[in-house]
PDB file of N, CA and C in Angstrom:
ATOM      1  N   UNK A   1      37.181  94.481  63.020  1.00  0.00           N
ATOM      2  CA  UNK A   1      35.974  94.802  63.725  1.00  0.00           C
ATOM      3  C   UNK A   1      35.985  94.057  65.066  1.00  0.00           C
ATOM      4  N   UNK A   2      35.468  94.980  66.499  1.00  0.00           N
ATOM      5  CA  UNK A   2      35.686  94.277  67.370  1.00  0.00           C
ATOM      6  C   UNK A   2      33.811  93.850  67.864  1.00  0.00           C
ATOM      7  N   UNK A   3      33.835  92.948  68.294  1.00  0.00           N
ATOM      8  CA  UNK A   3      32.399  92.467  68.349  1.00  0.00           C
ATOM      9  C   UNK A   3      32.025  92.229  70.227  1.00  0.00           C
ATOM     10  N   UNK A   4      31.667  92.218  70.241  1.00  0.00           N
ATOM     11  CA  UNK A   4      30.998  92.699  72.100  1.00  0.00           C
ATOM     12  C   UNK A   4      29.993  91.679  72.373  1.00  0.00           C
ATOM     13  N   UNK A   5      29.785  90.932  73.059  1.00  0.00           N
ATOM     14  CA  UNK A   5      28.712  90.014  73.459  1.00  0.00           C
ATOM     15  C   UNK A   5      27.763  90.762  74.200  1.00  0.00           C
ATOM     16  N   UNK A   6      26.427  90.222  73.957  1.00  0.00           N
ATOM     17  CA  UNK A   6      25.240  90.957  74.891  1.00  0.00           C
ATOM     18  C   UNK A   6      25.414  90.571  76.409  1.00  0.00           C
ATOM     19  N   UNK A   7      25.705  91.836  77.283  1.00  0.00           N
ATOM     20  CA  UNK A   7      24.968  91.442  78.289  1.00  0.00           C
ATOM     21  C   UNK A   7      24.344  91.043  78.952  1.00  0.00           C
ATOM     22  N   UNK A   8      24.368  90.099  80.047  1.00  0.00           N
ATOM     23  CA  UNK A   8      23.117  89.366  80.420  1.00  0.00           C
ATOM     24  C   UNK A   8      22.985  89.386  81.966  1.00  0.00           C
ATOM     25  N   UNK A   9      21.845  89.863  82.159  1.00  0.00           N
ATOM     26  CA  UNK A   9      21.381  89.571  83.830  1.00  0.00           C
ATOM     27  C   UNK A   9      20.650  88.077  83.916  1.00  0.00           C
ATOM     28  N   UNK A  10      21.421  87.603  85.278  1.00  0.00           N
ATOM     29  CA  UNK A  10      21.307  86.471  85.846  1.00  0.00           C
ATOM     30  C   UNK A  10      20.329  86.958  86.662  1.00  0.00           C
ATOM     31  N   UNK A  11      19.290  86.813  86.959  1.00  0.00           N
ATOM     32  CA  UNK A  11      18.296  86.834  88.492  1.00  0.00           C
ATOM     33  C   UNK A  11      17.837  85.439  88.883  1.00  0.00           C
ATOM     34  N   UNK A  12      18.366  85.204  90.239  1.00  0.00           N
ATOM     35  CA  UNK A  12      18.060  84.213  90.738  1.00  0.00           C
ATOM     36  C   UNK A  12      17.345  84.199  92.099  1.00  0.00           C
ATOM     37  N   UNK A  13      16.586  82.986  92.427  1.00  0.00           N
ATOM     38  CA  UNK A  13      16.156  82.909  93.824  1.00  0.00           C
ATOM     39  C   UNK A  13      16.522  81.220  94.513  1.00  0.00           C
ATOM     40  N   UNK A  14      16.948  81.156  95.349  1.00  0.00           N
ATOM     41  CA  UNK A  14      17.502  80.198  96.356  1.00  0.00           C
ATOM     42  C   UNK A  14      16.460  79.922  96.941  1.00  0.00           C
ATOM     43  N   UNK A  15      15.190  79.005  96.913  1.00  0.00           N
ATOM     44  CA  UNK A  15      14.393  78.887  98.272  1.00  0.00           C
ATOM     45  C   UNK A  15      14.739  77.590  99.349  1.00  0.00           C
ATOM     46  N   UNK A  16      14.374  77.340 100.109  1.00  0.00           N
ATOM     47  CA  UNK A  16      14.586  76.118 100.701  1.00  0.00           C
ATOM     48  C   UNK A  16      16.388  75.981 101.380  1.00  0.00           C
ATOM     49  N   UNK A  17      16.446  77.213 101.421  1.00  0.00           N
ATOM     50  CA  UNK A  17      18.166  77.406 101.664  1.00  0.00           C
ATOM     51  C   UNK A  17      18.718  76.923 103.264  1.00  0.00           C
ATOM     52  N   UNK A  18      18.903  75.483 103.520  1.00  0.00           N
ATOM     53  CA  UNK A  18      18.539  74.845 104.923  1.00  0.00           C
ATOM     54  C   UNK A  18      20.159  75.456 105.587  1.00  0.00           C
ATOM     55  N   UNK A  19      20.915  75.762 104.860  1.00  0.00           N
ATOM     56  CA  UNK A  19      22.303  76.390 105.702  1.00  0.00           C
ATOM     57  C   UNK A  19      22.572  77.500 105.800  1.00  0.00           C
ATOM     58  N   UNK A  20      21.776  78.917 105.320  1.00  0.00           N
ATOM     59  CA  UNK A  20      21.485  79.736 105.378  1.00  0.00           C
ATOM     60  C   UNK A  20      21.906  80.395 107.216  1.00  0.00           C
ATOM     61  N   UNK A  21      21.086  80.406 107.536  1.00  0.00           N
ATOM     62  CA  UNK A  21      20.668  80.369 108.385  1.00  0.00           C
ATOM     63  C   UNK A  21      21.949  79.800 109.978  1.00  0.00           C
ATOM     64  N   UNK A  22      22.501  78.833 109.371  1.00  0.00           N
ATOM     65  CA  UNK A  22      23.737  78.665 110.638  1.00  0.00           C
ATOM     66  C   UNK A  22      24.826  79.552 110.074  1.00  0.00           C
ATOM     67  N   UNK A  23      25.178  80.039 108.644  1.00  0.00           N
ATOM     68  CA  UNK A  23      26.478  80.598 108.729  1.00  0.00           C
ATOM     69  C   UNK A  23      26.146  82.372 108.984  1.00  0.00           C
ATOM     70  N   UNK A  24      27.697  82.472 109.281  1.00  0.00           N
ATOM     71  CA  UNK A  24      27.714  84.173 109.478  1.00  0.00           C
ATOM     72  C   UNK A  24      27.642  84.825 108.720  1.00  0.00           C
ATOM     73  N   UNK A  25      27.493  86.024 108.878  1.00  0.00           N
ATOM     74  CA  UNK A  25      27.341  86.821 107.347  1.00  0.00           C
ATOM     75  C   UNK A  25      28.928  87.215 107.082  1.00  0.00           C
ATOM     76  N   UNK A  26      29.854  86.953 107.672  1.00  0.00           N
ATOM     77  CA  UNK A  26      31.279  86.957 106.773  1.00  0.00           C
ATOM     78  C   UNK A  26      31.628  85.671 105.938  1.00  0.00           C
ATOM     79  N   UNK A  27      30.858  84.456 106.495  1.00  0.00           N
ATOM     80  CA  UNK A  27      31.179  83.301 105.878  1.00  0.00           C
ATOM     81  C   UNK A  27      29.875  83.315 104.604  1.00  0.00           C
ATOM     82  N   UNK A  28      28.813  84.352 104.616  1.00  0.00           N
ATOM     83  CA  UNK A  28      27.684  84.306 103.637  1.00  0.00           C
ATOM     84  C   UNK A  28      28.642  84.628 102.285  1.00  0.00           C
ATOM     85  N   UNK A  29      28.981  85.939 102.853  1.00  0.00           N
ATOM     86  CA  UNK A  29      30.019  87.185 101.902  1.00  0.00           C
ATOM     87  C   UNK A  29      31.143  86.466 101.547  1.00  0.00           C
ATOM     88  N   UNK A  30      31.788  85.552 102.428  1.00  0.00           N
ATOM     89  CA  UNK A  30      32.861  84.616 101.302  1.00  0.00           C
ATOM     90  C   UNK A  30      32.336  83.957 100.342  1.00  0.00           C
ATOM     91  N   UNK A  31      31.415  83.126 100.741  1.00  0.00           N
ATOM     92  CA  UNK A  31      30.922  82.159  99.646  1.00  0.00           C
ATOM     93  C   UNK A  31      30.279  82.557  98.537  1.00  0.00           C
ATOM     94  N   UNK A  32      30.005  84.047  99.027  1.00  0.00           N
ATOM     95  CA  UNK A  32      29.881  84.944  97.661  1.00  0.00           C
ATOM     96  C   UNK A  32      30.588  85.263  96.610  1.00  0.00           C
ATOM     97  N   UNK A  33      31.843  85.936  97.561  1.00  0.00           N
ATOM     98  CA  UNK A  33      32.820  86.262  96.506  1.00  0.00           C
ATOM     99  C   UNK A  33      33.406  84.751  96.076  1.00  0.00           C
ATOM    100  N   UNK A  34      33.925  84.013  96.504  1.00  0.00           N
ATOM    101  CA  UNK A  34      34.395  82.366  96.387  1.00  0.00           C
ATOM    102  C   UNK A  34      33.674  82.293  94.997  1.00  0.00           C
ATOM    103  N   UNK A  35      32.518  82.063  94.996  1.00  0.00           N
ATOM    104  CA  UNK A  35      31.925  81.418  94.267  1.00  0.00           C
ATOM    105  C   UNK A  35      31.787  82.220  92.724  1.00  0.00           C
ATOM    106  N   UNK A  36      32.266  83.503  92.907  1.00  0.00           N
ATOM    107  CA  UNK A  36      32.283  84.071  91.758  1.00  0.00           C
ATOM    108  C   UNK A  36      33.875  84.697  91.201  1.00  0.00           C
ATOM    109  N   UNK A  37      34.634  84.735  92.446  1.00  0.00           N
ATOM    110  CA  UNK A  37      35.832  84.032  91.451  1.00  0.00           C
ATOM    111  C   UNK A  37      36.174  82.604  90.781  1.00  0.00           C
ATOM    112  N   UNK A  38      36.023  81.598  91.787  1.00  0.00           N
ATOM    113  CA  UNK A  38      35.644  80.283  91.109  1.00  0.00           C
ATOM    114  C   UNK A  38      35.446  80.731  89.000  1.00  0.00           C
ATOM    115  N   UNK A  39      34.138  81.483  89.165  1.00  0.00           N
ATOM    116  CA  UNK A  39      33.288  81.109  87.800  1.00  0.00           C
ATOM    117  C   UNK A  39      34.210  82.813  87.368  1.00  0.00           C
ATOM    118  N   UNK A  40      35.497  82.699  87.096  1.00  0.00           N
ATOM    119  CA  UNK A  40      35.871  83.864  86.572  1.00  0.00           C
ATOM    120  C   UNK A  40      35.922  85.252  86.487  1.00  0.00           C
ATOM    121  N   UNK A  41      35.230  85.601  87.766  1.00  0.00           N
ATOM    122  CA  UNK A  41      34.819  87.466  88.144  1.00  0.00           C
ATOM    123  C   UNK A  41      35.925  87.533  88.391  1.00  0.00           C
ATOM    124  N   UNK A  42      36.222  88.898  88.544  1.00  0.00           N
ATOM    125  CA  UNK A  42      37.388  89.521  88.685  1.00  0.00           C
ATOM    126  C   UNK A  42      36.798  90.370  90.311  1.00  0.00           C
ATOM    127  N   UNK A  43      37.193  90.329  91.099  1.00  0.00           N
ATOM    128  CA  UNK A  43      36.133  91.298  92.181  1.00  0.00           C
ATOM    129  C   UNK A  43      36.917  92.477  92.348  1.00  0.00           C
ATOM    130  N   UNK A  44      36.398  93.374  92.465  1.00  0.00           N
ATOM    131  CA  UNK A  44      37.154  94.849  92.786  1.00  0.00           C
ATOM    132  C   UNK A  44      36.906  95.314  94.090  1.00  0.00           C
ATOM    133  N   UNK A  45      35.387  95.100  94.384  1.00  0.00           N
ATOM    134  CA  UNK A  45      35.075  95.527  95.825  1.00  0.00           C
ATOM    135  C   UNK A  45      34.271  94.809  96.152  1.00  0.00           C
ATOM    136  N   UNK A  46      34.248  94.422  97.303  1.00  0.00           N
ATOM    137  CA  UNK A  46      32.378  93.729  98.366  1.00  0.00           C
ATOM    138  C   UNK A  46      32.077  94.313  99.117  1.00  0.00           C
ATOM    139  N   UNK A  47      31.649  94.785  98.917  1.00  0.00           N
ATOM    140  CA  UNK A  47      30.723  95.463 100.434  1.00  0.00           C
ATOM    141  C   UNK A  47      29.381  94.795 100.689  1.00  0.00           C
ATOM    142  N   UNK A  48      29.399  94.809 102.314  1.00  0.00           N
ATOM    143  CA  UNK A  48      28.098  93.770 103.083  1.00  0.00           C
ATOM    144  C   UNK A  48      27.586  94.710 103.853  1.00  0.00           C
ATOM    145  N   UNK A  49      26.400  94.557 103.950  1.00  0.00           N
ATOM    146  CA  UNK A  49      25.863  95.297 105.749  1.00  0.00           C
ATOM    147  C   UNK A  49      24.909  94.375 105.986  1.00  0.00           C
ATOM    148  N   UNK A  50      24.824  93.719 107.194  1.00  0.00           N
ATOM    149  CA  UNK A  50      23.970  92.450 107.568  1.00  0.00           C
ATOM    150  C   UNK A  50      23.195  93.601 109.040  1.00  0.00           C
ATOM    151  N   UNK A  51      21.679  92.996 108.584  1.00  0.00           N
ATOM    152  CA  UNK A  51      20.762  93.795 109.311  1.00  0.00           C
ATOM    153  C   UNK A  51      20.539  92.911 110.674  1.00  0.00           C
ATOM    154  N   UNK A  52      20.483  93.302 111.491  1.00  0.00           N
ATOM    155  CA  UNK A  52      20.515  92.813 112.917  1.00  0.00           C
ATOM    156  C   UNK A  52      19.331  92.079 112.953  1.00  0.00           C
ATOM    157  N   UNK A  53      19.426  90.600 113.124  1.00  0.00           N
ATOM    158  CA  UNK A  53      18.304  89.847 113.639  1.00  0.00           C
ATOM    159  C   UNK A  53      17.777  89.169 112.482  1.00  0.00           C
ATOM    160  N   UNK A  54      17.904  89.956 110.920  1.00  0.00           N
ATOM    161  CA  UNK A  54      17.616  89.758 109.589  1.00  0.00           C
ATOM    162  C   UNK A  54      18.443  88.966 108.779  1.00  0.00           C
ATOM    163  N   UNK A  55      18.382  89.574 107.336  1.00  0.00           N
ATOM    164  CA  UNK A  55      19.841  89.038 106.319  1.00  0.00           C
ATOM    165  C   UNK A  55      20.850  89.945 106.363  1.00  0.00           C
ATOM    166  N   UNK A  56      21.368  89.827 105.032  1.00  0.00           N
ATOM    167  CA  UNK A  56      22.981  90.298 104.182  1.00  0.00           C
ATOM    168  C   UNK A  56      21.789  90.337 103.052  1.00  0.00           C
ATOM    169  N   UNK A  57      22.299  91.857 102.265  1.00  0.00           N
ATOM    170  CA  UNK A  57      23.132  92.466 101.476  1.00  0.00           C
ATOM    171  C   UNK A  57      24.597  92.567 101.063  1.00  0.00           C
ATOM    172  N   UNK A  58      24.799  91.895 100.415  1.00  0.00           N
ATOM    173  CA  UNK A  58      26.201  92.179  99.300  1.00  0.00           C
ATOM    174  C   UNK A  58      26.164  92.366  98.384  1.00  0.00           C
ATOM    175  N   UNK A  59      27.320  93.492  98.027  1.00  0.00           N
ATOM    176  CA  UNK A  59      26.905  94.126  96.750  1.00  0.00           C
ATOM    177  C   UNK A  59      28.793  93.746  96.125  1.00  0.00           C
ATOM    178  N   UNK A  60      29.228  93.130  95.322  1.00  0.00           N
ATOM    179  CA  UNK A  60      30.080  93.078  94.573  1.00  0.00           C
ATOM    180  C   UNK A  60      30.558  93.698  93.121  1.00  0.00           C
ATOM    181  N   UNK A  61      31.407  94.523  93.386  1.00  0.00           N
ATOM    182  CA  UNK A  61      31.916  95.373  91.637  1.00  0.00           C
ATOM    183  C   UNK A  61      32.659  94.609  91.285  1.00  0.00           C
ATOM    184  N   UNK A  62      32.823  94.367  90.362  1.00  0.00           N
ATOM    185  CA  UNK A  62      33.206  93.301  89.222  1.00  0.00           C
ATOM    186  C   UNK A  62      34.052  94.064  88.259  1.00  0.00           C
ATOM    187  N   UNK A  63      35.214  93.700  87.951  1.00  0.00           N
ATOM    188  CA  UNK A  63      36.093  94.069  86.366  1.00  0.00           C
ATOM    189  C   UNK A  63      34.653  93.841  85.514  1.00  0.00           C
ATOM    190  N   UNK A  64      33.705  92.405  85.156  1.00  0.00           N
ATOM    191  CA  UNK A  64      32.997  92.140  84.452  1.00  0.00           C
ATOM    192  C   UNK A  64      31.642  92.559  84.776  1.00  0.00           C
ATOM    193  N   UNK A  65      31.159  93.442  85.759  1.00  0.00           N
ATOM    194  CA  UNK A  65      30.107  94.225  86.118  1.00  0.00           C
ATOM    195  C   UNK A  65      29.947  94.537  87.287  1.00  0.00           C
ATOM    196  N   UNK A  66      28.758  93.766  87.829  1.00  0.00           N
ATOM    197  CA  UNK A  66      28.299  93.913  89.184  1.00  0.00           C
ATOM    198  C   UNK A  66      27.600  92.477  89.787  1.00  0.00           C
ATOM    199  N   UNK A  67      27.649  92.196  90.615  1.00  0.00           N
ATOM    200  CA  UNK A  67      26.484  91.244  91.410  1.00  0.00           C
ATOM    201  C   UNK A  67      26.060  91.443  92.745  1.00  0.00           C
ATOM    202  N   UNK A  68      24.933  90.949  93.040  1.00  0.00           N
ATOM    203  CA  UNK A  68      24.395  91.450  94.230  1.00  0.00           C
ATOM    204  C   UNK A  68      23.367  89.969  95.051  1.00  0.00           C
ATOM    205  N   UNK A  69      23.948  90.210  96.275  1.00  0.00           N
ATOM    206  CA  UNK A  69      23.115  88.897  97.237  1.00  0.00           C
ATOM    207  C   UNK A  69      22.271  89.626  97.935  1.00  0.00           C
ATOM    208  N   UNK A  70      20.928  88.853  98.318  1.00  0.00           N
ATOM    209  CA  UNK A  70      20.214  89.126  99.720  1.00  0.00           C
ATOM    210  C   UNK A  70      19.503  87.975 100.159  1.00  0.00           C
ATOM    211  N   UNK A  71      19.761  88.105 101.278  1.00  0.00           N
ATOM    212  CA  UNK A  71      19.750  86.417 102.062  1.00  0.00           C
ATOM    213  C   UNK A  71      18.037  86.667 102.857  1.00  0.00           C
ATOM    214  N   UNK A  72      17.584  86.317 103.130  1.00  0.00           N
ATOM    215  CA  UNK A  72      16.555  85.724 104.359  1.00  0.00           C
ATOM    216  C   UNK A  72      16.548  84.863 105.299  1.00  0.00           C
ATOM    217  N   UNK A  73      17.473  84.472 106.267  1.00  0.00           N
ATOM    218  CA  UNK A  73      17.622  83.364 106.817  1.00  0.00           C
ATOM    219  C   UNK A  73      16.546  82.699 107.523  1.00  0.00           C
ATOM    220  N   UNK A  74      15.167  83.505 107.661  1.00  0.00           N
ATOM    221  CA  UNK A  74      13.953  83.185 108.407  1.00  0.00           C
ATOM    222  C   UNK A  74      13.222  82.228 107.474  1.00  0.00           C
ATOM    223  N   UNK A  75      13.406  82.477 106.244  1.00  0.00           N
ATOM    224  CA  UNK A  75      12.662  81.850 105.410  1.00  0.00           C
ATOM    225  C   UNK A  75      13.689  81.019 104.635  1.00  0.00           C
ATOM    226  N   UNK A  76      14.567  80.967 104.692  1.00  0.00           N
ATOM    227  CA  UNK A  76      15.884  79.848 103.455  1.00  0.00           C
ATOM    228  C   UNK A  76      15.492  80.670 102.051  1.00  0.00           C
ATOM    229  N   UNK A  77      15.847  82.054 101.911  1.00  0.00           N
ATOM    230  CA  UNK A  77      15.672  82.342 101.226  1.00  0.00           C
ATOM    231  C   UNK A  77      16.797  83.625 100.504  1.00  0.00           C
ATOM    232  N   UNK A  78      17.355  83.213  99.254  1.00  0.00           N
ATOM    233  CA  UNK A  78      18.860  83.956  98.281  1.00  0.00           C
ATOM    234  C   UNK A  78      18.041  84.555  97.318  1.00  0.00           C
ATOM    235  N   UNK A  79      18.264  86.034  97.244  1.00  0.00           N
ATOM    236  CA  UNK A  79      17.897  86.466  96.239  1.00  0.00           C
ATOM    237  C   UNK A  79      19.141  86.730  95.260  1.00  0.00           C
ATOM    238  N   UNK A  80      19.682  86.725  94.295  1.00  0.00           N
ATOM    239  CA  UNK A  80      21.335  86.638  93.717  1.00  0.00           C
ATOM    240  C   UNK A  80      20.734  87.450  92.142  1.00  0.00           C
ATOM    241  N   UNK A  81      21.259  88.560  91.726  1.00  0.00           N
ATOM    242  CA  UNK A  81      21.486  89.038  90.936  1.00  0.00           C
ATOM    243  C   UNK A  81      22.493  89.299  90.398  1.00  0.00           C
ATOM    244  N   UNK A  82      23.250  88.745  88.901  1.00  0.00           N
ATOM    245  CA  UNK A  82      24.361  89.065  88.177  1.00  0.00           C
ATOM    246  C   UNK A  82      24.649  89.605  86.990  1.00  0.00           C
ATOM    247  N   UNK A  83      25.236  90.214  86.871  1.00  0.00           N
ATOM    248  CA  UNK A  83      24.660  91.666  85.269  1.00  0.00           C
ATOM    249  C   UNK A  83      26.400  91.149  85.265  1.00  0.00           C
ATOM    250  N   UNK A  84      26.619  91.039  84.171  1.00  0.00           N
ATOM    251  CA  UNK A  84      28.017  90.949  83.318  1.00  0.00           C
ATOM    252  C   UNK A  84      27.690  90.721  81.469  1.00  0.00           C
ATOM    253  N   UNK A  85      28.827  91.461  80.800  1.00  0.00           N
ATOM    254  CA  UNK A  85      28.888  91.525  79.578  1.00  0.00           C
ATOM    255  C   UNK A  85      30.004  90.981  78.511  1.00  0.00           C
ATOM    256  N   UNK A  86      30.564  90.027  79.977  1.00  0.00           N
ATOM    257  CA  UNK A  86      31.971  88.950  79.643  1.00  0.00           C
ATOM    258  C   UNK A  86      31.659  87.766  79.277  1.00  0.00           C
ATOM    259  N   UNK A  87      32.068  86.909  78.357  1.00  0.00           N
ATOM    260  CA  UNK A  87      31.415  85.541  78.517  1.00  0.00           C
ATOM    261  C   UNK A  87      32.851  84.494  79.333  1.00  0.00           C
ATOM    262  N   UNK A  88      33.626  85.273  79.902  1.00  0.00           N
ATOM    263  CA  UNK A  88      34.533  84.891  80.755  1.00  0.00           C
ATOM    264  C   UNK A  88      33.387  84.491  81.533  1.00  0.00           C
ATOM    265  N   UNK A  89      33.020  85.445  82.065  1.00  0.00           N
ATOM    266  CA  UNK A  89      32.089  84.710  83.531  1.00  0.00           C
ATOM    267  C   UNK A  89      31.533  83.821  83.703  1.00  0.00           C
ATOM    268  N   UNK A  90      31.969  82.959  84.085  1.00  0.00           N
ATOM    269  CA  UNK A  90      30.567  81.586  84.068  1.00  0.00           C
ATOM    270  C   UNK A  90      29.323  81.467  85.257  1.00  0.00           C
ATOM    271  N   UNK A  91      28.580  82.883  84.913  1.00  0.00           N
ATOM    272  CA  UNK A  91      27.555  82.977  85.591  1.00  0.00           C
ATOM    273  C   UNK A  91      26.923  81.815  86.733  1.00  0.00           C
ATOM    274  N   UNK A  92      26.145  80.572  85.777  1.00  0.00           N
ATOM    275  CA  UNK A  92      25.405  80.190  85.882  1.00  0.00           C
ATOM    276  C   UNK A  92      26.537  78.876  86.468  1.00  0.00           C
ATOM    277  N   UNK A  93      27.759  78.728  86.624  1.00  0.00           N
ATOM    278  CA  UNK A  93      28.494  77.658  87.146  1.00  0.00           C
ATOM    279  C   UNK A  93      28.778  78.126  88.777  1.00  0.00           C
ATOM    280  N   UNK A  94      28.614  79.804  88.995  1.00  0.00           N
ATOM    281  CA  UNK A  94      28.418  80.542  90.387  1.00  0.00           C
ATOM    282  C   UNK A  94      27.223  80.192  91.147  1.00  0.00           C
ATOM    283  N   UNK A  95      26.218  79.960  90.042  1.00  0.00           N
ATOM    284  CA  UNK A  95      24.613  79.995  90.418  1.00  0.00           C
ATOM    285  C   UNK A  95      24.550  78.526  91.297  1.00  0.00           C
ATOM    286  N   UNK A  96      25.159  77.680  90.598  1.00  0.00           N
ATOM    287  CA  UNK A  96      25.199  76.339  91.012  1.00  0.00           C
ATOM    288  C   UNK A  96      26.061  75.623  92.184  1.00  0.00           C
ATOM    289  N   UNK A  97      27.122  76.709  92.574  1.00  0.00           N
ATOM    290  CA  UNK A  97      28.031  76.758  93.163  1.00  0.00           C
ATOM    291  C   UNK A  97      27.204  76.824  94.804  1.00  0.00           C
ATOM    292  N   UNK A  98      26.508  78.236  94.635  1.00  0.00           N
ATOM    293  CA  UNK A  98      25.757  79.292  95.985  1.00  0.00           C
ATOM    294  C   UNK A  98      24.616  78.505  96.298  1.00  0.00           C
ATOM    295  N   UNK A  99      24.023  77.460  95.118  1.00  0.00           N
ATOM    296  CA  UNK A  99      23.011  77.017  95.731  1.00  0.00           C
ATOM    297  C   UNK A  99      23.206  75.820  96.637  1.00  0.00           C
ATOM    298  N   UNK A 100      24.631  75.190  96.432  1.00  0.00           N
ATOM    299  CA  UNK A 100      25.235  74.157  97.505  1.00  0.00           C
ATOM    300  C   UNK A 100      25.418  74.669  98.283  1.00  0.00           C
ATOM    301  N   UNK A 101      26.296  75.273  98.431  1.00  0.00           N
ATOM    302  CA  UNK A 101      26.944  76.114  99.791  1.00  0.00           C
ATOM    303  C   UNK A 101      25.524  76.459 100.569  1.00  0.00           C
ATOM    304  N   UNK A 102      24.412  77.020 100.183  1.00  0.00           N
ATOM    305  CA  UNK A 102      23.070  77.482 100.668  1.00  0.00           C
ATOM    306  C   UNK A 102      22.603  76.378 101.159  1.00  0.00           C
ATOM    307  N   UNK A 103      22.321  75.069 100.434  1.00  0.00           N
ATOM    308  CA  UNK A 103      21.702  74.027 100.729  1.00  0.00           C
ATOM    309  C   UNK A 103      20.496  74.394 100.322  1.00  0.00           C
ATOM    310  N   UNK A 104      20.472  74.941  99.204  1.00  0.00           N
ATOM    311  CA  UNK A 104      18.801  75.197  98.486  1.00  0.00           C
ATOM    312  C   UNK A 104      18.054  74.084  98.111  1.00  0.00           C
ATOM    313  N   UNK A 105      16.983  74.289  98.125  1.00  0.00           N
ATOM    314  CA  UNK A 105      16.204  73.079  97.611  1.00  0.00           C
ATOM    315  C   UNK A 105      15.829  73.619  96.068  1.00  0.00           C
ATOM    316  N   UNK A 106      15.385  74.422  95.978  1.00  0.00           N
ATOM    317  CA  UNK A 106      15.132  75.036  94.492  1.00  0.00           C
ATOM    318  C   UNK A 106      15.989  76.197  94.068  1.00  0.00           C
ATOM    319  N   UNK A 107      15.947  76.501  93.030  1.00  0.00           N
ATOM    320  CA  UNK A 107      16.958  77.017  92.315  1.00  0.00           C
ATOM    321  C   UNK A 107      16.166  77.873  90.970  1.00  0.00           C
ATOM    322  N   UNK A 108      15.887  78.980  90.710  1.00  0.00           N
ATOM    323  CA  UNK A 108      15.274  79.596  89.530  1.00  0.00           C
ATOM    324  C   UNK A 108      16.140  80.692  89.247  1.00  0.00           C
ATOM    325  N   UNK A 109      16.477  80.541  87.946  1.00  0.00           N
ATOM    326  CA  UNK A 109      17.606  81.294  87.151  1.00  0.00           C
ATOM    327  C   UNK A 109      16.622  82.288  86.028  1.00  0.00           C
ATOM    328  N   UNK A 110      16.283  83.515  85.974  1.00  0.00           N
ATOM    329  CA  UNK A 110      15.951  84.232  84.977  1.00  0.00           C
ATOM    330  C   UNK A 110      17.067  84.633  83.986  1.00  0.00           C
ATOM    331  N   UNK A 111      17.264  84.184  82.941  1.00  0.00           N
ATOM    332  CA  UNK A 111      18.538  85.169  82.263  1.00  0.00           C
ATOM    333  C   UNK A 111      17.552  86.281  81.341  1.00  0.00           C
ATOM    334  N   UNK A 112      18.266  87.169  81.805  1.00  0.00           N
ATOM    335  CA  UNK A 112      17.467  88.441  80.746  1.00  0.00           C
ATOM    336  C   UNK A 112      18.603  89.477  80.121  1.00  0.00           C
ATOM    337  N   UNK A 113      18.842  89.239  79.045  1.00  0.00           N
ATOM    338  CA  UNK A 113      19.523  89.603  77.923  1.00  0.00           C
ATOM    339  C   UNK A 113      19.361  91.320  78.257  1.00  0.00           C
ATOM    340  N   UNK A 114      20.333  92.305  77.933  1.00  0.00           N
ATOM    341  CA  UNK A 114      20.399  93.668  78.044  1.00  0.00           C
ATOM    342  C   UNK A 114      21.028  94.297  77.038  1.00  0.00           C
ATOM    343  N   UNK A 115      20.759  95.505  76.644  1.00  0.00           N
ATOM    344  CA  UNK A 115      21.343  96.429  76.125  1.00  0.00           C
ATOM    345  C   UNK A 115      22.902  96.684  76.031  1.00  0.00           C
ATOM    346  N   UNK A 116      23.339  96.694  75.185  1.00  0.00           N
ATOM    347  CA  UNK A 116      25.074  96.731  74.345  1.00  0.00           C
ATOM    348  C   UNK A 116      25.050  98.213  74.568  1.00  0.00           C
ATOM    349  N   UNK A 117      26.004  98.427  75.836  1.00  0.00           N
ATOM    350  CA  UNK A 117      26.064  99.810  75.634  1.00  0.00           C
ATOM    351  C   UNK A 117      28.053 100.693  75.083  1.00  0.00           C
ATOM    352  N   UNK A 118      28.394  99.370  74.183  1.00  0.00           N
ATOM    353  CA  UNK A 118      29.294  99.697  73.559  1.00  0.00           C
ATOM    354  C   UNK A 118      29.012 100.690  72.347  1.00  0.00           C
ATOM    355  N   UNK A 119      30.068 101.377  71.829  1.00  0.00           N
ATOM    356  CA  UNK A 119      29.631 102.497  71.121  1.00  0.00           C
ATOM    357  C   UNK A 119      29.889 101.400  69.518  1.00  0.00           C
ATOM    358  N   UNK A 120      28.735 101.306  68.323  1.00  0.00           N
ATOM    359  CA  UNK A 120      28.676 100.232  67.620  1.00  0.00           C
ATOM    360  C   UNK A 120      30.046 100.687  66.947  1.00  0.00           C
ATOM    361  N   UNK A 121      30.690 100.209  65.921  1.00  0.00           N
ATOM    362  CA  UNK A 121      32.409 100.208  65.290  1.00  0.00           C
ATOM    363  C   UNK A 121      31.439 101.213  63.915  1.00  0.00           C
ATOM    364  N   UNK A 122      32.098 101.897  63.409  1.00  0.00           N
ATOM    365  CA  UNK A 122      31.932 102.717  62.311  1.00  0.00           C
ATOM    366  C   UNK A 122      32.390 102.074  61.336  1.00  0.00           C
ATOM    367  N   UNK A 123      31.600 102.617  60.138  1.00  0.00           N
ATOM    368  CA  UNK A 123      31.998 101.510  58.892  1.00  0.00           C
ATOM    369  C   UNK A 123      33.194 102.951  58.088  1.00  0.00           C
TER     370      UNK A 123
END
């Protein structure tokens, strides 16, 4: 019998993010991906589009799902969402990673458990 771990979304918010704000959005988007190979993702694709004058959007496909950034640099503010169903990933060692690199002052991690959308093993 093969057994499947639950999925889990990471939602996080970065406030107080004091380095935000000086780096570029190619050096945002490294420390993105960086930080989630670091914690075991596998990345397949990144794609960024940084809004003129605003943040980044990055959206990362994952062997182990998906994750997704959005920055605020007006306010020091990471919004970081991570959906994976690997316990390879060490989510929450990424979480801790982005909030240095950010220079966050706070740090709030929602984990919210999801739906097994493996097909269950037949008896």
């Amino acid at each position: 019998m093969v057994l499947h771990e639950q999925p889990v979304l990471y939602s996080v918010d970065l406030k107080g993010c004091t380095a935000i704000s000086a780096l570029t959005p190619e050096a945002v988007t490294a420390a993105f991906v960086d930080a989630l190979k670091r914690a075991g993702a596998t990345v397949v694709e990144a794609v960024s589009h940084h809004f003129p004058g605003a943040g980044l959007t990055c959206v990362l496909i994952l062997a182990e799902s998906h994750a997704v950034l959005h920055t605020w640099p007006e306010t020091g503010t990471v919004n970081i969402d991570i959906f994976s169903c690997s316990t390879r990933l060490k989510s929450l060692t990424a979480i801790a990673d982005l909030g240095r690199s950010f220079g966050a002052a706070a740090v709030s991690v929602q984990e919210i458990p999801r739906a097994d959308g493996h097909t269950p093993p037949s008896d």
